[in-house]
Protein backbone atom coordinates (compact mmCIF):
# COMPACT_ATOMS: atom_id res chain seq x y z
CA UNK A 1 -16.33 -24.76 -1.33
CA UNK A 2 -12.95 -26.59 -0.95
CA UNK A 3 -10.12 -25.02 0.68
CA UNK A 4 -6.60 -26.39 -0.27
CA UNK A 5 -3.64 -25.30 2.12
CA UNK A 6 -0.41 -24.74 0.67
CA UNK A 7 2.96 -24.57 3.42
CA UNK A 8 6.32 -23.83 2.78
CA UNK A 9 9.16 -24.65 4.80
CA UNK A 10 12.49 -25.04 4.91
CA UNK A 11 14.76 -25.82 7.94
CA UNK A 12 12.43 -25.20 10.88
CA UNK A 13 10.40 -27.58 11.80
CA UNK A 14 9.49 -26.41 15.34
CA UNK A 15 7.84 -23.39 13.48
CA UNK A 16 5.83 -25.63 11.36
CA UNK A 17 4.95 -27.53 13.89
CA UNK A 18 3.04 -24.05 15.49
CA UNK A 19 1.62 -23.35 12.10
CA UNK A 20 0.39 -27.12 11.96
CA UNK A 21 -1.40 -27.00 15.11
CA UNK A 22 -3.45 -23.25 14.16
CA UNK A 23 -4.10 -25.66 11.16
CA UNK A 24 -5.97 -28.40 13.52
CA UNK A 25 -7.90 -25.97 15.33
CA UNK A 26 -10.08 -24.32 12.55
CA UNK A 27 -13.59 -23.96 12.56
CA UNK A 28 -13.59 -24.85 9.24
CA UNK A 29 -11.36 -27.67 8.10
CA UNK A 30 -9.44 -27.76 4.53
CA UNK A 31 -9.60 -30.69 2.33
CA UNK A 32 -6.55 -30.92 2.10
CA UNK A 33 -2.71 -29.50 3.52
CA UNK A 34 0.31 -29.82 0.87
CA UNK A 35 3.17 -29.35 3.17
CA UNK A 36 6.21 -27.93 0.33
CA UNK A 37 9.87 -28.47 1.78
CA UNK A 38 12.17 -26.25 -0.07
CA UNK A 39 15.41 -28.92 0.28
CA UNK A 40 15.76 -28.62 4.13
CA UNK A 41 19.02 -30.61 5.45
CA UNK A 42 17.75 -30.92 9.11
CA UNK A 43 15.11 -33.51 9.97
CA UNK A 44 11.63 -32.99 10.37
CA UNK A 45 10.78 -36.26 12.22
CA UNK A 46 9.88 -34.04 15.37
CA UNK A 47 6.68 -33.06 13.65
CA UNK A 48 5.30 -35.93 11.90
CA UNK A 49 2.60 -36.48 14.04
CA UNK A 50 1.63 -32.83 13.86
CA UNK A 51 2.05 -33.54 9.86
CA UNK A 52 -0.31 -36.71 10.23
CA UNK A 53 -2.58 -35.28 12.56
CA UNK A 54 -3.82 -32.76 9.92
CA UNK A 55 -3.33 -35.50 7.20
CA UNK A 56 -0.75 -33.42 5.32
CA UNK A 57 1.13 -34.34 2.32
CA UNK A 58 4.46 -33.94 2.62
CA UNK A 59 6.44 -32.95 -0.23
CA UNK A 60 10.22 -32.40 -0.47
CA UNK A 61 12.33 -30.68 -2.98
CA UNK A 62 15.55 -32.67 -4.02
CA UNK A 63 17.33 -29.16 -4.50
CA UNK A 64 17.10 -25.67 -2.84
CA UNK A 65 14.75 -23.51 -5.23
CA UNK A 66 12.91 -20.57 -3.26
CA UNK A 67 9.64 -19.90 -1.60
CA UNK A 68 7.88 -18.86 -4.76
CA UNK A 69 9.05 -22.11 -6.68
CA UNK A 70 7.61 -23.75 -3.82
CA UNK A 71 4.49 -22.83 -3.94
CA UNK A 72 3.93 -22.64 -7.66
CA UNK A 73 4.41 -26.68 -7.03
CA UNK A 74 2.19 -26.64 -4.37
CA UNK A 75 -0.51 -24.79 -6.69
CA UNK A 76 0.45 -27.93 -8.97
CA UNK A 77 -0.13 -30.56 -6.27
CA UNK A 78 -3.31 -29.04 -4.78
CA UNK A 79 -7.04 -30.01 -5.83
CA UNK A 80 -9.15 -27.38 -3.91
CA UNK A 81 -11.22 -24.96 -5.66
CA UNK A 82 -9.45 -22.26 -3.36
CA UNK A 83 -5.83 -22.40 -2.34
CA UNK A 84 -4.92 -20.53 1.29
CA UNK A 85 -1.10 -20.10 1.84
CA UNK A 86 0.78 -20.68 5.18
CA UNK A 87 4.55 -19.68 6.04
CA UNK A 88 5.80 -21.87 8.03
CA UNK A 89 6.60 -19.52 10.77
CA UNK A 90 3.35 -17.85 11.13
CA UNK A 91 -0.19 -19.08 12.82
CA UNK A 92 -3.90 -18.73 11.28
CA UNK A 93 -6.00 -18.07 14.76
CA UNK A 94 -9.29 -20.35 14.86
CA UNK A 95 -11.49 -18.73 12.45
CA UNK A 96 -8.80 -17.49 9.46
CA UNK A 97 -10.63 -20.55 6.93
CA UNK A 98 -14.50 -19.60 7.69
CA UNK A 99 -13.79 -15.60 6.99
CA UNK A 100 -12.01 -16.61 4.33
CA UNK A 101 -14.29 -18.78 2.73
CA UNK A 102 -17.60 -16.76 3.83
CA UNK A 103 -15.47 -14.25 1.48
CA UNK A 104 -15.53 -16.64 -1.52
CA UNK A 105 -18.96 -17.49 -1.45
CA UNK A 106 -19.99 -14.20 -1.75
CA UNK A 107 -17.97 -14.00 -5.12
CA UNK A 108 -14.07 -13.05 -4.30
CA UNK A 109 -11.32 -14.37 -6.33
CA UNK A 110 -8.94 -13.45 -4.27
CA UNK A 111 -8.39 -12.37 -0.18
CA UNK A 112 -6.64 -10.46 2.24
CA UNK A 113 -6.53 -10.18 5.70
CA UNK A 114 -5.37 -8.36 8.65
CA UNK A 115 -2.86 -10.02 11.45
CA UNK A 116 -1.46 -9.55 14.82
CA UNK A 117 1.96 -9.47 16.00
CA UNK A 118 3.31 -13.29 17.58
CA UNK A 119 4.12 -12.44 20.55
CA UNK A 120 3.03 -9.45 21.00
CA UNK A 121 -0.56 -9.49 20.16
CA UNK A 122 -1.37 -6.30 21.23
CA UNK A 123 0.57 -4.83 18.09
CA UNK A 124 -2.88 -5.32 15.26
CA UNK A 125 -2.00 -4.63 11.57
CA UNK A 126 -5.07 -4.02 9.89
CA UNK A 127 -5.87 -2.17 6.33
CA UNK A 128 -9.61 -0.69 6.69
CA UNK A 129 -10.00 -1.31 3.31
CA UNK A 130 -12.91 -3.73 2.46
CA UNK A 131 -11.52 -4.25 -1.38
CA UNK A 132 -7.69 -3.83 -2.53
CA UNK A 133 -6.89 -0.61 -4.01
CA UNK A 134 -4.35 1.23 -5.89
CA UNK A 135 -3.95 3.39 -3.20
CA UNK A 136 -2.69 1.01 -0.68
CA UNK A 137 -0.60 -0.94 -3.19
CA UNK A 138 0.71 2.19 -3.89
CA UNK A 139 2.33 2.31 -0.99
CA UNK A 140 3.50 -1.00 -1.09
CA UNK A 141 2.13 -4.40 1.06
CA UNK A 142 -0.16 -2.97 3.49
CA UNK A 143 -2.51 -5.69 3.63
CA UNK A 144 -0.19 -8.89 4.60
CA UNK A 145 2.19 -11.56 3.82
CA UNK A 146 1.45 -14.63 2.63
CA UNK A 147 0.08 -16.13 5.12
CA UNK A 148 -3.06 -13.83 5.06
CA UNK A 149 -3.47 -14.92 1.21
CA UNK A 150 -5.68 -16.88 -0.39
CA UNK A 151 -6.62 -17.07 -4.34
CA UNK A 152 -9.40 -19.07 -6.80
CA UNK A 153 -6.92 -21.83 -7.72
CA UNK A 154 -7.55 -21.24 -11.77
CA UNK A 155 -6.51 -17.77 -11.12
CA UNK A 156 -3.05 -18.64 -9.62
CA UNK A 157 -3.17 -21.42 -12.61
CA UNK A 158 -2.94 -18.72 -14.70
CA UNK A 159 -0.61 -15.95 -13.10
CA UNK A 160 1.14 -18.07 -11.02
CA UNK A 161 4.34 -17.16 -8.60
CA UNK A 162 7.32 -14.99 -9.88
CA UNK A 163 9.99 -17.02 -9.83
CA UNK A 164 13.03 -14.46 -10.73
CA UNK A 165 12.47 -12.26 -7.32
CA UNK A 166 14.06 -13.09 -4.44
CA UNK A 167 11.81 -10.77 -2.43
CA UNK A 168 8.62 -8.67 -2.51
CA UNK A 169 6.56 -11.98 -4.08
CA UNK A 170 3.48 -10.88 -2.34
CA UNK A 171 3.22 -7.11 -3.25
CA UNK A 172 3.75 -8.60 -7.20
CA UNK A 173 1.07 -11.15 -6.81
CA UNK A 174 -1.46 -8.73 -5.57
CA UNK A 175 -0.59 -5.59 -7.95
CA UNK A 176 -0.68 -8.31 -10.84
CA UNK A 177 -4.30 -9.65 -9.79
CA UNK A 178 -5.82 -5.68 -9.04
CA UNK A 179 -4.53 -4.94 -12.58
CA UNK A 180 -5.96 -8.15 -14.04
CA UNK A 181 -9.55 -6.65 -12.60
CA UNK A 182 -9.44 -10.08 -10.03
CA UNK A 183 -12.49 -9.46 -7.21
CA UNK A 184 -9.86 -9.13 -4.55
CA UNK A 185 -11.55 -8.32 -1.22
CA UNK A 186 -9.82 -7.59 1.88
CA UNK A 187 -11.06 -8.53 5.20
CA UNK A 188 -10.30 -5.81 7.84
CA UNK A 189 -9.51 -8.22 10.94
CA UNK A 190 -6.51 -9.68 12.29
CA UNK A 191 -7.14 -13.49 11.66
CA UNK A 192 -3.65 -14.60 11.77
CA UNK A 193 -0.18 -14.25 14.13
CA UNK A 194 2.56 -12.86 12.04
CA UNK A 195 5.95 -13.85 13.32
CA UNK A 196 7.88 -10.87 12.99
CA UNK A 197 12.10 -10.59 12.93
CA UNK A 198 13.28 -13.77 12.73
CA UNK A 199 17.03 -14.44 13.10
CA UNK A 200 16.73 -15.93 9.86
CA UNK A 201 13.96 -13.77 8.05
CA UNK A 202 14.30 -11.31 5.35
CA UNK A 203 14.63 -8.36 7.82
CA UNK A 204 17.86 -10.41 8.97
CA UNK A 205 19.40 -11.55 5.42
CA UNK A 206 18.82 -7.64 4.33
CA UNK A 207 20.94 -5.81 7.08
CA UNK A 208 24.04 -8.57 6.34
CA UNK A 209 24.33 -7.14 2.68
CA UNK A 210 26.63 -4.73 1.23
CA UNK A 211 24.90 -2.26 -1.31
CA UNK A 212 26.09 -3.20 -3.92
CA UNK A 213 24.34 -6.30 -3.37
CA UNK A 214 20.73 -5.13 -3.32
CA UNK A 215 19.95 -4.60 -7.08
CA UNK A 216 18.37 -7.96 -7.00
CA UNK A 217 15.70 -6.87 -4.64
CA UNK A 218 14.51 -3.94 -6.21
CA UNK A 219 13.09 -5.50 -9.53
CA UNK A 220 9.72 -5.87 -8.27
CA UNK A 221 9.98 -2.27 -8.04
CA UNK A 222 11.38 -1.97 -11.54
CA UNK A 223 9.10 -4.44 -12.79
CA UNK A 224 5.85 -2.10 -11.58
CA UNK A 225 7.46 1.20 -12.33
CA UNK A 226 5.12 2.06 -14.78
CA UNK A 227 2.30 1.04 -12.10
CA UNK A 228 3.98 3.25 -9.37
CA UNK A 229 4.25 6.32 -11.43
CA UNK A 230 7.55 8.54 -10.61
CA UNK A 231 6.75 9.14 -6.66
CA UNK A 232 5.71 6.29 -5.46
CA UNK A 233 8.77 3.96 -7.91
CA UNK A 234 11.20 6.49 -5.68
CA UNK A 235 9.88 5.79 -2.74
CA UNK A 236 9.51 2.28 -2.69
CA UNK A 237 12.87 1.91 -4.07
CA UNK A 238 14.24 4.29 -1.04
CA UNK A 239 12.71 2.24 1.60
CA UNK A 240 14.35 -0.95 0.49
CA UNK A 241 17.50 0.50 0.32
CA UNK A 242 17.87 2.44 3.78
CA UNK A 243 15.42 -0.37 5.49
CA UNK A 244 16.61 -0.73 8.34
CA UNK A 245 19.42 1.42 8.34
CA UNK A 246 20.71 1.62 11.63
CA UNK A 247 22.03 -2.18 11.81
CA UNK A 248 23.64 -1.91 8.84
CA UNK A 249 27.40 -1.68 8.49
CA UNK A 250 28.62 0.89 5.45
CA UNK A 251 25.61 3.74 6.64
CA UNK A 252 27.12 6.04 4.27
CA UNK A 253 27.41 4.06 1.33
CA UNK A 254 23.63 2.99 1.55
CA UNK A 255 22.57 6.58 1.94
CA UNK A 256 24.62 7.38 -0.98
CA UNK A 257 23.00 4.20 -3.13
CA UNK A 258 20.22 6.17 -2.29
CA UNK A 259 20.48 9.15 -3.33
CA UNK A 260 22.06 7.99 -6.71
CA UNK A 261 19.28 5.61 -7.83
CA UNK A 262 16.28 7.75 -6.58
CA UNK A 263 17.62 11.39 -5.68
CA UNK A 264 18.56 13.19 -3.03
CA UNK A 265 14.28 14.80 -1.66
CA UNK A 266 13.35 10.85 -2.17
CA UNK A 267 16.04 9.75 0.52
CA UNK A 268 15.20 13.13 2.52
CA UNK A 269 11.79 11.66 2.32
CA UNK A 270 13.02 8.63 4.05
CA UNK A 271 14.04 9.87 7.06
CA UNK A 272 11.40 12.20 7.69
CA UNK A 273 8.81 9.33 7.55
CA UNK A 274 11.05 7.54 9.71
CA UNK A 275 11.22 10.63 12.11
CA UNK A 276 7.24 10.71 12.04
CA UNK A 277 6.53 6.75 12.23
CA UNK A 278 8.78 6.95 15.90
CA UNK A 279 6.78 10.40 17.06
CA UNK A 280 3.57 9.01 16.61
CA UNK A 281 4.53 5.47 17.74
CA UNK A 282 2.92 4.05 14.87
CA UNK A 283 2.74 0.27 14.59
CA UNK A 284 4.89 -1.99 12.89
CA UNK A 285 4.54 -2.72 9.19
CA UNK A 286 5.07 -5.60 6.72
């Protein structure tokens, strides 16, 4: 069963470079790696022969147009019966493409897995469930990112990558394929490294914004309200919001976005889980 290997990138090339060489150490190789560059202005001749030593295609954009045009074009490009996706700051450990693919032969559409922290290893992310459930999407991505997701290529033909959301592109993809009945199996193991807080990630864009300027990322919420039913749409909507709340400038006015989009108990609700999350020491999330 062939395994196609979709990357996107975009301005660091000393990341890829990482993710390229957990590439070149599988057990089980891909047929193929289609490297997407979303536009980057820097130069990436520092890892060509990291690109060639995996025998990548490298493809880049002539203008800037997002991670999840990216890799709808690198669904396009690929030729692999099954189509595993790589960020370009994260690492698959030795045996992410065998698990996977063991998964596929056994009849999944569509996988999950588990990951550990980069760096700090000893932090393990890991759903127990064995299949995806409403129960866990309920509560929003508590499987992975992206880089812990693979899909039957004609599937992704046919749903493919939601262009209009700037954010939350995984959680979408995987409540669209459990309510298109997709055999979407989870594997309860950390098989990749999950780079978490980058200077430039999401977690870094989201605590530079004002609230006024968050609408945008809360219509994959709205998009699945009817599929979160009234507690869980609040909730989810909450957390973005007051996500990471205490390096944000303007505390008051994203309490009070809050509390005017979702309610006052919802944003209550906020901080109590917070409160509990840092009693219990729980682990990091997605």
């Amino acid at each position: 069963m062939d395994i196609s290997v979709v990357i996107t990138t975009c301005n660091r090339p000393a990341f890829l470079k990482e993710a390229l060489d957990g590439i070149s150490t599988q057990i089980l190789k891909p047929k193929e790696v289609v490297i997407v560059n979303d536009c980057s202005d820097i130069s990436y001749a520092p890892v060509l022969d990291a690109i060639k030593k995996v025998n990548a295609r490298h493809i880049l954009l002539k203008e800037r147009s997002g991670a999840n045009r990216a890799r709808n074009i690198g669904i396009e490009e690929c030729s692999g019966e099954i189509i595993a996706f790589l960020d370009d700051d994260d690492i698959w450990l030795p045996k992410y493409l065998s698990e996977i693919s063991a998964q596929y032969k056994s009849g999944a559409e569509a996988v999950v897995t588990g990951f550990k922290q980069l760096g700090k290893e000893n932090v393990v992310v890991i759903n127990s469930d064995v299949e995806v459930t409403k129960t866990s999407l309920l509560r929003g991505n508590t499987y992975c990112g992206m880089s812990g997701f693979s899909c039957r290529k004609e599937v992704l033909e046919q749903l493919k990558f939601d262009e209009t959301l700037p954010n939350g592109q995984d959680w979408d993809m995987f409540v669209r394929l459990f309510t298109q009945g997709i055999v979407f199996r989870n594997i309860p193991e950390a098989l990749f490294l999950y780079r978490f807080q980058n200077e430039d990630g999401i977690g870094a864009k989201v605590r530079k914004l004002s609230p006024k300027d968050i609408y945008s990322r809360l219509a994959s919420a709205y998009k699945h309200k009817e599929f979160l039913g009234h507690y869980w749409f609040k909730k989810r909507v909450s957390d973005q919001i007051l996500f990471s709340l205490k390096h944000k400038e303007d505390k008051k006015g994203w309490i009070c976005l809050s509390i005017k989009l979702v309610g006052f108990k919802a944003t209550v609700n906020f901080f109590f889980r917070a409160l509990r999350r840092k009693v219990l020491k729980k682990p990091m999330a997605i």
